[in-house]
Protein backbone atom coordinates (compact mmCIF):
# COMPACT_ATOMS: atom_id res chain seq x y z
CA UNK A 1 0.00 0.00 0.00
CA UNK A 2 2.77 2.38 0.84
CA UNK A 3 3.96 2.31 -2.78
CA UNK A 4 0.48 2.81 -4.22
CA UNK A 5 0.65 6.21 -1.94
CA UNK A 6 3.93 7.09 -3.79
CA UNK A 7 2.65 6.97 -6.82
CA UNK A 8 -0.86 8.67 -6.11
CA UNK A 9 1.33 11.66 -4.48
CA UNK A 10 4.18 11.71 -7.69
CA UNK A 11 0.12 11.58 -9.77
CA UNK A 12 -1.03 14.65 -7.88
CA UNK A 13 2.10 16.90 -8.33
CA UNK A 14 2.08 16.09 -12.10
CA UNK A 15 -1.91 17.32 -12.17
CA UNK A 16 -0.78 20.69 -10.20
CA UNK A 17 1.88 21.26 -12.61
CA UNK A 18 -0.18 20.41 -15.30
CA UNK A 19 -1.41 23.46 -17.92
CA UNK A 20 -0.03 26.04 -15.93
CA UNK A 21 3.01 27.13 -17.44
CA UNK A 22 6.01 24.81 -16.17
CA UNK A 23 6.78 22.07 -18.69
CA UNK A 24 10.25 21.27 -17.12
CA UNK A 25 8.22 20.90 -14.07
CA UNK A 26 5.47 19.19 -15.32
CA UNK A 27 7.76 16.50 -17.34
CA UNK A 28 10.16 16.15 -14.14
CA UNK A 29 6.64 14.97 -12.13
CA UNK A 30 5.63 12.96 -15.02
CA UNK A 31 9.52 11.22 -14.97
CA UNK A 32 8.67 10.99 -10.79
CA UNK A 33 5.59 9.01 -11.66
CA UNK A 34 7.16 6.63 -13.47
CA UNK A 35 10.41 6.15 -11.35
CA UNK A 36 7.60 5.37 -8.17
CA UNK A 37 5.70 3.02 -10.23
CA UNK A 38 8.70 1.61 -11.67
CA UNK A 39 10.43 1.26 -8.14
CA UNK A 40 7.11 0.18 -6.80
CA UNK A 41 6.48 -2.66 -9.23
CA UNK A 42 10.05 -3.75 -8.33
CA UNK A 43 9.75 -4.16 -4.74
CA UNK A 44 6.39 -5.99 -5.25
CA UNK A 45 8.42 -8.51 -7.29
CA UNK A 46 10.77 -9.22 -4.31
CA UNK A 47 8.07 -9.80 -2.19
CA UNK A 48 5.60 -11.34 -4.35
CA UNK A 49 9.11 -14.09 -5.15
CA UNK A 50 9.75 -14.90 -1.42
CA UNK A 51 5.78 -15.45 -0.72
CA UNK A 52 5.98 -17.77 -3.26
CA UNK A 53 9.20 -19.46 -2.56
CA UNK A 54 7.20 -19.51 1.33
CA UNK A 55 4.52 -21.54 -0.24
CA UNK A 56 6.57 -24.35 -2.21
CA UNK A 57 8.45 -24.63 0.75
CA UNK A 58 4.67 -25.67 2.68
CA UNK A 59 3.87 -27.53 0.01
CA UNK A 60 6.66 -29.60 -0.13
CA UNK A 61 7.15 -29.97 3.47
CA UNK A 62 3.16 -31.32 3.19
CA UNK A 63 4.20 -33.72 -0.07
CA UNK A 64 7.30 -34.62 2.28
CA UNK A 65 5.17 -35.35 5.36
CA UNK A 66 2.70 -37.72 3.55
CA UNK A 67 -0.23 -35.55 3.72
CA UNK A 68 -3.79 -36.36 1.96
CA UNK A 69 -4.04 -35.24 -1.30
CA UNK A 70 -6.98 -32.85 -0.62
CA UNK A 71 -4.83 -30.98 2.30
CA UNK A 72 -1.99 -30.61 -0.65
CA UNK A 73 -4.71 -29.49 -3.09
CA UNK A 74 -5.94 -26.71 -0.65
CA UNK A 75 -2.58 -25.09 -0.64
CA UNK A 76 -2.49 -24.66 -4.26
CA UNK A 77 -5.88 -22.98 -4.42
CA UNK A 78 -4.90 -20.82 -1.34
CA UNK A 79 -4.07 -17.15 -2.93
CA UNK A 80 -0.06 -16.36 -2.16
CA UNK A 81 -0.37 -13.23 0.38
CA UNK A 82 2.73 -11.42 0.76
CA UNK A 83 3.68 -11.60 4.55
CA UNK A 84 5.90 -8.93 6.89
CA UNK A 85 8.77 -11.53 6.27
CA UNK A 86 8.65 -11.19 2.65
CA UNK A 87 9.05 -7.61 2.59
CA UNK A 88 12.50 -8.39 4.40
CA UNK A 89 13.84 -9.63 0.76
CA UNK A 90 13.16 -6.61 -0.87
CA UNK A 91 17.07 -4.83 -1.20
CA UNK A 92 17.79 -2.00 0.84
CA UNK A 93 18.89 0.15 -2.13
CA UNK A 94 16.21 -0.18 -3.90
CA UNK A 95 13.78 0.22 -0.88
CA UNK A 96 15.99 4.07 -0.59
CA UNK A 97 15.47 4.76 -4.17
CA UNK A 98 11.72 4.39 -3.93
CA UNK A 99 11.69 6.42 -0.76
CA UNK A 100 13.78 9.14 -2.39
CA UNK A 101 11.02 9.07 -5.65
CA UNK A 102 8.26 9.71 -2.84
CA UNK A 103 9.79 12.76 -1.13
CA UNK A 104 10.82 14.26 -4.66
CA UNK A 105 7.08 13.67 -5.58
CA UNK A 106 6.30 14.94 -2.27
CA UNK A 107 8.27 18.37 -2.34
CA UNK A 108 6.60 18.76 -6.29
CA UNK A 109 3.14 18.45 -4.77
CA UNK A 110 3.76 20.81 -2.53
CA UNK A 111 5.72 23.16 -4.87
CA UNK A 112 3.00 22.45 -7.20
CA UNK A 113 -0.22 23.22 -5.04
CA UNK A 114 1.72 26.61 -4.06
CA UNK A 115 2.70 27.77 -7.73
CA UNK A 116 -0.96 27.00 -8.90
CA UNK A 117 -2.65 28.82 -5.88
CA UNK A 118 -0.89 31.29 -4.78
């Protein structure tokens, strides 16, 4: 959720810049948007990967453990959800580079929302 909120603030500055006057700006947000959805995406990947490798791992421990068929079939039909755990795979550096898109989105909002109302 926290990356969907980077992307929705990087969204808002490009809409304040948008018509009134500062292309460099505008294009800059625009550029943000895409380096928080981009960065975003990523991280979801590294999460999404270790939930996954999570749930082979129960599933083979189950296959391993001589469990009924049916208990083995209810894991595979069980949606992967991405756990506090899994986010602990995601790379630091990449983890800093989306939190450095959100506060440049954040300071263009903000510069935005002052250059178009004031």
């Amino acid at each position: 959720m926290g990356g969907l909120i980077s992307v929705i603030i990087a969204i808002l500055a490009s809409i304040a810049f948008y018509g009134i006057g500062h292309p460099i700006l505008f294009g800059i947000s625009v550029i943000t948007v895409i380096l928080c959805f981009w960065s975003w995406g990523i991280m979801h990947n590294y999460a999404i990967k270790s939930a996954k490798t999570r749930w082979d791992r129960i599933r083979e421990n189950m296959m391993l453990e001589g469990r009924p068929r049916e208990d083995i079939n209810r894991i595979d039909n069980t949606p992967i959800h991405i756990a506090s755990a899994d986010v602990n795979a995601v790379p630091d550096w990449l983890a800093r580079l989306n939190m450095i898109f959100t506060f440049i989105g954040s300071v263009l909002l903000i510069w935005g929302l002052i250059i178009r109302f004031l």
